[in-house]
C-alpha atoms as a PDB file:
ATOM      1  CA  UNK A   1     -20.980  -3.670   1.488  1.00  0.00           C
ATOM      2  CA  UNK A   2     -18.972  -4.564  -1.592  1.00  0.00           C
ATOM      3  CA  UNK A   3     -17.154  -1.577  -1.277  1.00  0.00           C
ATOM      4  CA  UNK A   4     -15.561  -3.279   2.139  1.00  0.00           C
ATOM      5  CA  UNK A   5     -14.814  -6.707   1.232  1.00  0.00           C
ATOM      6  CA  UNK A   6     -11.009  -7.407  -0.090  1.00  0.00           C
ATOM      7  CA  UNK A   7     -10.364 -10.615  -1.982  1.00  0.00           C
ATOM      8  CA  UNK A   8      -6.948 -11.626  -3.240  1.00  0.00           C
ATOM      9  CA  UNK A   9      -8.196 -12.000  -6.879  1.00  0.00           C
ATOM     10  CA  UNK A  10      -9.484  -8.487  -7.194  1.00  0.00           C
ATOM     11  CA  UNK A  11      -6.669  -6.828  -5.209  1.00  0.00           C
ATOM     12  CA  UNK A  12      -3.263  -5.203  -5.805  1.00  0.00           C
ATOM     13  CA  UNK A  13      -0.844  -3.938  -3.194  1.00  0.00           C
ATOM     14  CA  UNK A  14       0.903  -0.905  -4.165  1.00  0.00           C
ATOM     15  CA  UNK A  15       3.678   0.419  -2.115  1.00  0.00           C
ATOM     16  CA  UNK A  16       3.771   4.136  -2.131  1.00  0.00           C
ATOM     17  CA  UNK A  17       7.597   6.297  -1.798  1.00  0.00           C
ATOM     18  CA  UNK A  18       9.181   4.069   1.288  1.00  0.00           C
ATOM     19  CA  UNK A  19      12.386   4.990   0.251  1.00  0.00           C
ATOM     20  CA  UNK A  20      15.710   5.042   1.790  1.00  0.00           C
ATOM     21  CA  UNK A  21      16.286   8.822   2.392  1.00  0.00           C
ATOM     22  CA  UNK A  22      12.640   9.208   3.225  1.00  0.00           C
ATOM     23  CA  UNK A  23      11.912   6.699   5.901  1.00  0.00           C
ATOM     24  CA  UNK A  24      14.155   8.108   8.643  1.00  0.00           C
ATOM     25  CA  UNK A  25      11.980  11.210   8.493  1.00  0.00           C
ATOM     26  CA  UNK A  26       8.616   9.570   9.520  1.00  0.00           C
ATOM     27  CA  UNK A  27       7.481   9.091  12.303  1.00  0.00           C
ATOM     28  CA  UNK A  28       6.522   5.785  12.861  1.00  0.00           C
ATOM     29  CA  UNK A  29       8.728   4.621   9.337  1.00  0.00           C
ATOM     30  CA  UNK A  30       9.742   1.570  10.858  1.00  0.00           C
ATOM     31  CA  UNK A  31       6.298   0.024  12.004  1.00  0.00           C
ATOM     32  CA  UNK A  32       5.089   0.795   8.445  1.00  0.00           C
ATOM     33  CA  UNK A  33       8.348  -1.221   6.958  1.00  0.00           C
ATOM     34  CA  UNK A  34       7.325  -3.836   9.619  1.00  0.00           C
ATOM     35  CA  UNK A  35       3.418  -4.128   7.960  1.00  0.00           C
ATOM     36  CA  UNK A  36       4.229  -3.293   4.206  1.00  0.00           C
ATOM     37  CA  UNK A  37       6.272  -6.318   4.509  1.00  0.00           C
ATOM     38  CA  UNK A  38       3.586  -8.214   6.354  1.00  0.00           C
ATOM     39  CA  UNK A  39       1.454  -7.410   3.168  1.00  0.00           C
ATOM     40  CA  UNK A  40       4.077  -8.140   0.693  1.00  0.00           C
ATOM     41  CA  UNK A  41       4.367 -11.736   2.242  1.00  0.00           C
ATOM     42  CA  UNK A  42       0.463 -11.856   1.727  1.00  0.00           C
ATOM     43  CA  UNK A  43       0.361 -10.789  -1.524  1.00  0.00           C
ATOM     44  CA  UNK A  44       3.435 -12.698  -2.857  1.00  0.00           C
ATOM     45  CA  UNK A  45       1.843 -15.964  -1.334  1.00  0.00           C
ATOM     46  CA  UNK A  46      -1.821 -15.205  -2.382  1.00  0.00           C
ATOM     47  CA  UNK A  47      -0.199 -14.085  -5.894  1.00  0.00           C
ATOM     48  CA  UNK A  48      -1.844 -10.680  -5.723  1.00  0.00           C
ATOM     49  CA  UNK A  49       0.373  -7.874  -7.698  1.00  0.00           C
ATOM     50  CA  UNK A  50       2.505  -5.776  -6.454  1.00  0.00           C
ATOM     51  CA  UNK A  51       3.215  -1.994  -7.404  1.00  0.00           C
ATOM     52  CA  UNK A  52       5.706  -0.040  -6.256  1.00  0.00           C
ATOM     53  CA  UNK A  53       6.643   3.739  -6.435  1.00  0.00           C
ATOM     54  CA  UNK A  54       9.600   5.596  -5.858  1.00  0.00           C
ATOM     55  CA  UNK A  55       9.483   9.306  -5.936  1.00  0.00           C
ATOM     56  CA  UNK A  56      12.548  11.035  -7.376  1.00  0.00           C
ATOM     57  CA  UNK A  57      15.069   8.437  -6.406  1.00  0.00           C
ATOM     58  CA  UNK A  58      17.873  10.325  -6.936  1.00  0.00           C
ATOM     59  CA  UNK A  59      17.238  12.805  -4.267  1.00  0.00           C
ATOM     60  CA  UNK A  60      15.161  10.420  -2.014  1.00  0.00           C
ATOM     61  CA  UNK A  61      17.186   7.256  -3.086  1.00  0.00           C
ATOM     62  CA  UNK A  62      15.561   3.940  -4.085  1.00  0.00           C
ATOM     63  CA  UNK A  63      12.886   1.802  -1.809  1.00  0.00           C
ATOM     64  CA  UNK A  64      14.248   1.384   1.258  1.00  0.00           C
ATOM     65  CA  UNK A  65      16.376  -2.205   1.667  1.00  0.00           C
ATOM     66  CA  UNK A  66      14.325  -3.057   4.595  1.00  0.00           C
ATOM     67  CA  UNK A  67      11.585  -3.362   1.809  1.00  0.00           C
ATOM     68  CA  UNK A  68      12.968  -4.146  -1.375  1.00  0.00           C
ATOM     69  CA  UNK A  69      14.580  -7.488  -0.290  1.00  0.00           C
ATOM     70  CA  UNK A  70      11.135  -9.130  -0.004  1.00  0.00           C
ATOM     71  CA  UNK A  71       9.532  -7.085  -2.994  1.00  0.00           C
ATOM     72  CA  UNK A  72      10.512 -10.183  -5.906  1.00  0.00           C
ATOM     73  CA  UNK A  73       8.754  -9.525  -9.148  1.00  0.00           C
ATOM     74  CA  UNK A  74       7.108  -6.190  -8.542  1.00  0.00           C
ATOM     75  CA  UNK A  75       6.724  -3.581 -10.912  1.00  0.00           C
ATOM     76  CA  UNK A  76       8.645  -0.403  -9.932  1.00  0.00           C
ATOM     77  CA  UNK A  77       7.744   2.759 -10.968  1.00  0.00           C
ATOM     78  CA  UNK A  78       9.851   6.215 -10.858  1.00  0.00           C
ATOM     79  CA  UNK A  79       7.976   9.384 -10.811  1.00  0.00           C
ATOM     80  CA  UNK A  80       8.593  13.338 -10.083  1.00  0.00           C
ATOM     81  CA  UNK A  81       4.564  13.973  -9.564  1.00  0.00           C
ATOM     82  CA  UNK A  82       3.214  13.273  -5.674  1.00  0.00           C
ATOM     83  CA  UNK A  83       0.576  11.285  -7.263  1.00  0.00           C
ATOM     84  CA  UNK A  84       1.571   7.761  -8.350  1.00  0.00           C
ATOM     85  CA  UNK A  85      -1.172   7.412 -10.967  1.00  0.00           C
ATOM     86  CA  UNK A  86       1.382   8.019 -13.611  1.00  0.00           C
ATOM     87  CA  UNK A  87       0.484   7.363 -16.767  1.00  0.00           C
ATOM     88  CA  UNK A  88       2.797   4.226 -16.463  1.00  0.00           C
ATOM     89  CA  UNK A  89       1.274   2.815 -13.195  1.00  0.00           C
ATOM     90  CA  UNK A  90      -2.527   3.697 -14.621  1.00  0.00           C
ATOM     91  CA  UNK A  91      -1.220   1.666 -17.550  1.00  0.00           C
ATOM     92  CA  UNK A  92      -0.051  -1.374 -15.694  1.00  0.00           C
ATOM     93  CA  UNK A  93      -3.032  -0.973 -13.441  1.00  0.00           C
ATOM     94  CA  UNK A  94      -5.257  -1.275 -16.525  1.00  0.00           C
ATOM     95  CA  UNK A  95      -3.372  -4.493 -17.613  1.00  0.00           C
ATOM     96  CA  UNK A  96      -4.151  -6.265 -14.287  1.00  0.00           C
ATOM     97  CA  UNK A  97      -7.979  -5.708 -14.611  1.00  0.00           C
ATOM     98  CA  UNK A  98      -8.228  -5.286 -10.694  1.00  0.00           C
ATOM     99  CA  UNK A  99     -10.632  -3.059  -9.194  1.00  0.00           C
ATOM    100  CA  UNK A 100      -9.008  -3.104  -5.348  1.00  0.00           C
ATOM    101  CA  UNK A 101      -6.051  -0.974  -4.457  1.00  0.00           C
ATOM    102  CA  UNK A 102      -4.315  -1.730  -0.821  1.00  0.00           C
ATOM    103  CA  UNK A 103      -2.127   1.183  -0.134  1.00  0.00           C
ATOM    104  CA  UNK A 104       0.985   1.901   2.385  1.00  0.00           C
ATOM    105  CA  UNK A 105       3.765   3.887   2.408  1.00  0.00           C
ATOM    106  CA  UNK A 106       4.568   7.703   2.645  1.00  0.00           C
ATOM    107  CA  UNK A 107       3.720  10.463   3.133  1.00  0.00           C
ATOM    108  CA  UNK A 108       0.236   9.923   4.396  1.00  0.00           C
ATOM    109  CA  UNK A 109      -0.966  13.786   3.027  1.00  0.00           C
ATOM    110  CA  UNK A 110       1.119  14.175  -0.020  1.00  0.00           C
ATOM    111  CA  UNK A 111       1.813  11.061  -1.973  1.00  0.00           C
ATOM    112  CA  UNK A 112      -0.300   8.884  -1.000  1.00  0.00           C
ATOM    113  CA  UNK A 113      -3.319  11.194  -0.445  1.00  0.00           C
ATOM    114  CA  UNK A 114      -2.315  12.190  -4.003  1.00  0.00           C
ATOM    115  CA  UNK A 115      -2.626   8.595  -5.274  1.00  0.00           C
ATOM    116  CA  UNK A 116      -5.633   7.786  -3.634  1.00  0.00           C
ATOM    117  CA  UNK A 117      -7.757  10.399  -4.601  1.00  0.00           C
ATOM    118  CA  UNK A 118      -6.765   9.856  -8.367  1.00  0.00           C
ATOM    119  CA  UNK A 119      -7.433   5.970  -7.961  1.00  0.00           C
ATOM    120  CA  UNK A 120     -10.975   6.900  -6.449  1.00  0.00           C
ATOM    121  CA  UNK A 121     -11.521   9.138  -9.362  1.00  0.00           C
ATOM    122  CA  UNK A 122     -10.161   6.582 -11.886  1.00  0.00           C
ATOM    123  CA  UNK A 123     -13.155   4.560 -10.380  1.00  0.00           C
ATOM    124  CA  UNK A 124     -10.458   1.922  -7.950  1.00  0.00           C
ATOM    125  CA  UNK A 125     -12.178   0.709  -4.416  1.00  0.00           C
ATOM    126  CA  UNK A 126      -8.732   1.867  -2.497  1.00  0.00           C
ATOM    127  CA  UNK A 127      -8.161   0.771   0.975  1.00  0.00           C
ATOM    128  CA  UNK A 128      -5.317   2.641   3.124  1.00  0.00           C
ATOM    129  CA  UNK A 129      -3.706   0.259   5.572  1.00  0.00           C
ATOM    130  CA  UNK A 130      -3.554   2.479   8.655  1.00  0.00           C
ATOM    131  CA  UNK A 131      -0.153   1.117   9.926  1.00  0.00           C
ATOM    132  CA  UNK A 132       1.053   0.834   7.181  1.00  0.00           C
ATOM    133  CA  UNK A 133       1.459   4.518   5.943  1.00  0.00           C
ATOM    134  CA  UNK A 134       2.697   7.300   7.804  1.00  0.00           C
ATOM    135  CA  UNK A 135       3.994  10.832   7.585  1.00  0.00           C
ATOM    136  CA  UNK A 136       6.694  13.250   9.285  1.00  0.00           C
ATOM    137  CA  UNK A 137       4.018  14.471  12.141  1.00  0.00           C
ATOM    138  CA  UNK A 138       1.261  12.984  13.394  1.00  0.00           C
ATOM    139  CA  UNK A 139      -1.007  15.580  12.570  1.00  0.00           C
ATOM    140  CA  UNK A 140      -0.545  15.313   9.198  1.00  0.00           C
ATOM    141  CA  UNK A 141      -0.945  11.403   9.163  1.00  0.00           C
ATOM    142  CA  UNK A 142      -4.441  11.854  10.870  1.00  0.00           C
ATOM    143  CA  UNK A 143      -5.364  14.935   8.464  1.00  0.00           C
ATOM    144  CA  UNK A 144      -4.561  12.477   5.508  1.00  0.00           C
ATOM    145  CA  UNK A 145      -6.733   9.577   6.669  1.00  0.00           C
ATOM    146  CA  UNK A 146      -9.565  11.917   7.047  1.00  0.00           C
ATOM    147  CA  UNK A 147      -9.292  13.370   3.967  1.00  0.00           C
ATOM    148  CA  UNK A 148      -8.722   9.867   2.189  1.00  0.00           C
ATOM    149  CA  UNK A 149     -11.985   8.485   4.138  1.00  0.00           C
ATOM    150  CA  UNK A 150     -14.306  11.754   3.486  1.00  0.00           C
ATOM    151  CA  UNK A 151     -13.084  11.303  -0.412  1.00  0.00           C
ATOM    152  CA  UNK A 152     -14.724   7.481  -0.059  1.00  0.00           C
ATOM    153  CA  UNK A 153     -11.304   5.329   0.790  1.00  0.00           C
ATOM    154  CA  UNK A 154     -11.472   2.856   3.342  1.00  0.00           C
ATOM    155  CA  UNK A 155      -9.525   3.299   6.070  1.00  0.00           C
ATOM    156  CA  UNK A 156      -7.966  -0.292   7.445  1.00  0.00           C
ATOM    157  CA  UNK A 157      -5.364  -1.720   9.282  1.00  0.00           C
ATOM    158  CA  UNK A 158      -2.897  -4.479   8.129  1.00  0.00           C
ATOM    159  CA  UNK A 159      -4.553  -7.126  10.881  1.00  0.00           C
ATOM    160  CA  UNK A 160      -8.189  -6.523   9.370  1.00  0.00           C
ATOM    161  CA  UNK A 161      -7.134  -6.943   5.354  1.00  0.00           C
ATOM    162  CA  UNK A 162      -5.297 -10.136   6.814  1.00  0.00           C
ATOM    163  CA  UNK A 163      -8.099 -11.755   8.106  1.00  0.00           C
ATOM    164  CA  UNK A 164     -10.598 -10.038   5.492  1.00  0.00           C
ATOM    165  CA  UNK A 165      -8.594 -11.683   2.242  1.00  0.00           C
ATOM    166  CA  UNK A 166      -7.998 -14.864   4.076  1.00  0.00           C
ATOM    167  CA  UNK A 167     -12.185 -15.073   4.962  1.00  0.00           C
ATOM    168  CA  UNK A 168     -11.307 -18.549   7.045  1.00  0.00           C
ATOM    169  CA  UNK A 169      -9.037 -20.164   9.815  1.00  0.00           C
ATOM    170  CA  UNK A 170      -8.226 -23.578   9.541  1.00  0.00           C
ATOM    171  CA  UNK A 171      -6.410 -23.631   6.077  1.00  0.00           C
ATOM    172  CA  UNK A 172      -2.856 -24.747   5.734  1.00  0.00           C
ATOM    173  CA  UNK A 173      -2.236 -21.094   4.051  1.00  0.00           C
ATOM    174  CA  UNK A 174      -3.997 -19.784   7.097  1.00  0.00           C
ATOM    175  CA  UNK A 175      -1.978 -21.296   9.470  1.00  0.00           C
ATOM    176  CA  UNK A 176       1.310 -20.444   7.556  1.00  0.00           C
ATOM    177  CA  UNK A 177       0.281 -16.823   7.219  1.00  0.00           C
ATOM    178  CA  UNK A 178      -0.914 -16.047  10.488  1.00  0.00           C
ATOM    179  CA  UNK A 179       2.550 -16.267  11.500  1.00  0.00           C
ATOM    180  CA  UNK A 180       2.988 -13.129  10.097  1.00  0.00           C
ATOM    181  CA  UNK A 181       0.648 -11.055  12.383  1.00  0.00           C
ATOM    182  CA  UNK A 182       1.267 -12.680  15.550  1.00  0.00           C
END
């Protein structure tokens, strides 16, 4: 069951491609900007790291504003390969000594399937957040999850790695945060 339980110290949000030129493409961009930034807000406050990619930024253009106002001290990365497990983010990964990898952004069957099956191979527990990663059609998005769940990735939703890092009502940080999800 280890494989399924998310605490804040083991965990790192990274933030796949949700960049400007990109977004308006998707689908459903805007309810993943709505829950990456949900996360971010969890992360910053729970001080879990944050990791960020942007693929070729000067066609695609930079995160999206709509995300990178509440990003603070992330590490950005720019690539050209689908697959953000550059040898820059597998570095920085490395440095952080976490095992848990929450993933959003786009697109659910290139990049981040990309990233997620190299994570899994690097040995990383990854968990896809659902609603938080999406892709031009929907067919795609669900062909993605599948292939990210059959590979051993758990397949989430931004609600259930709430709850699942916070592990108790009650708290003052509980109480601050579920304002985020209701």
């Amino acid at each position: 069951m280890e494989n399924y339980c998310l605490s804040g110290e083991e965990a790192v949000l990274m933030v796949i491609d949700i960049q400007e030129r990109l977004i308006p493409a998707m689908k459903y961009g805007e309810k993943v900007i709505l829950n990456t930034n949900i996360l971010i807000s969890i992360a910053q406050k729970l001080e879990i790291p944050i990791i960020v990619t942007e693929q070729y930024p000067k066609g695609l253009g930079k995160t999206d504003p709509n995300v990178s106002y509440n990003l603070g001290e992330s590490l950005t990365y720019e690539k050209i390969t689908f697959s953000g497990c550059t040898s820059e983010v597998t570095s920085a990964l490395q440095g952080l000594g976490r095992k848990k990898i929450i993933i959003t952004g786009t697109e659910t069957h290139v990049c981040v399937f990309q990233t997620v099956r190299d994570l899994l191979a690097q040995g990383y527990q990854v968990f896809v957040v659902g609603d938080a990663v999406c892709s031009r059609t929907k067919d795609n998005y669900r062909n993605g999850l599948s292939l990210m769940a059959s590979m051993g990735a758990v397949v989430t939703n931004t609600e259930t790695v709430f709850f699942d890092i916070m592990k108790q009502s009650g708290t003052p940080l509980f109480k601050e945060l579920s304002k985020l999800i209701k």
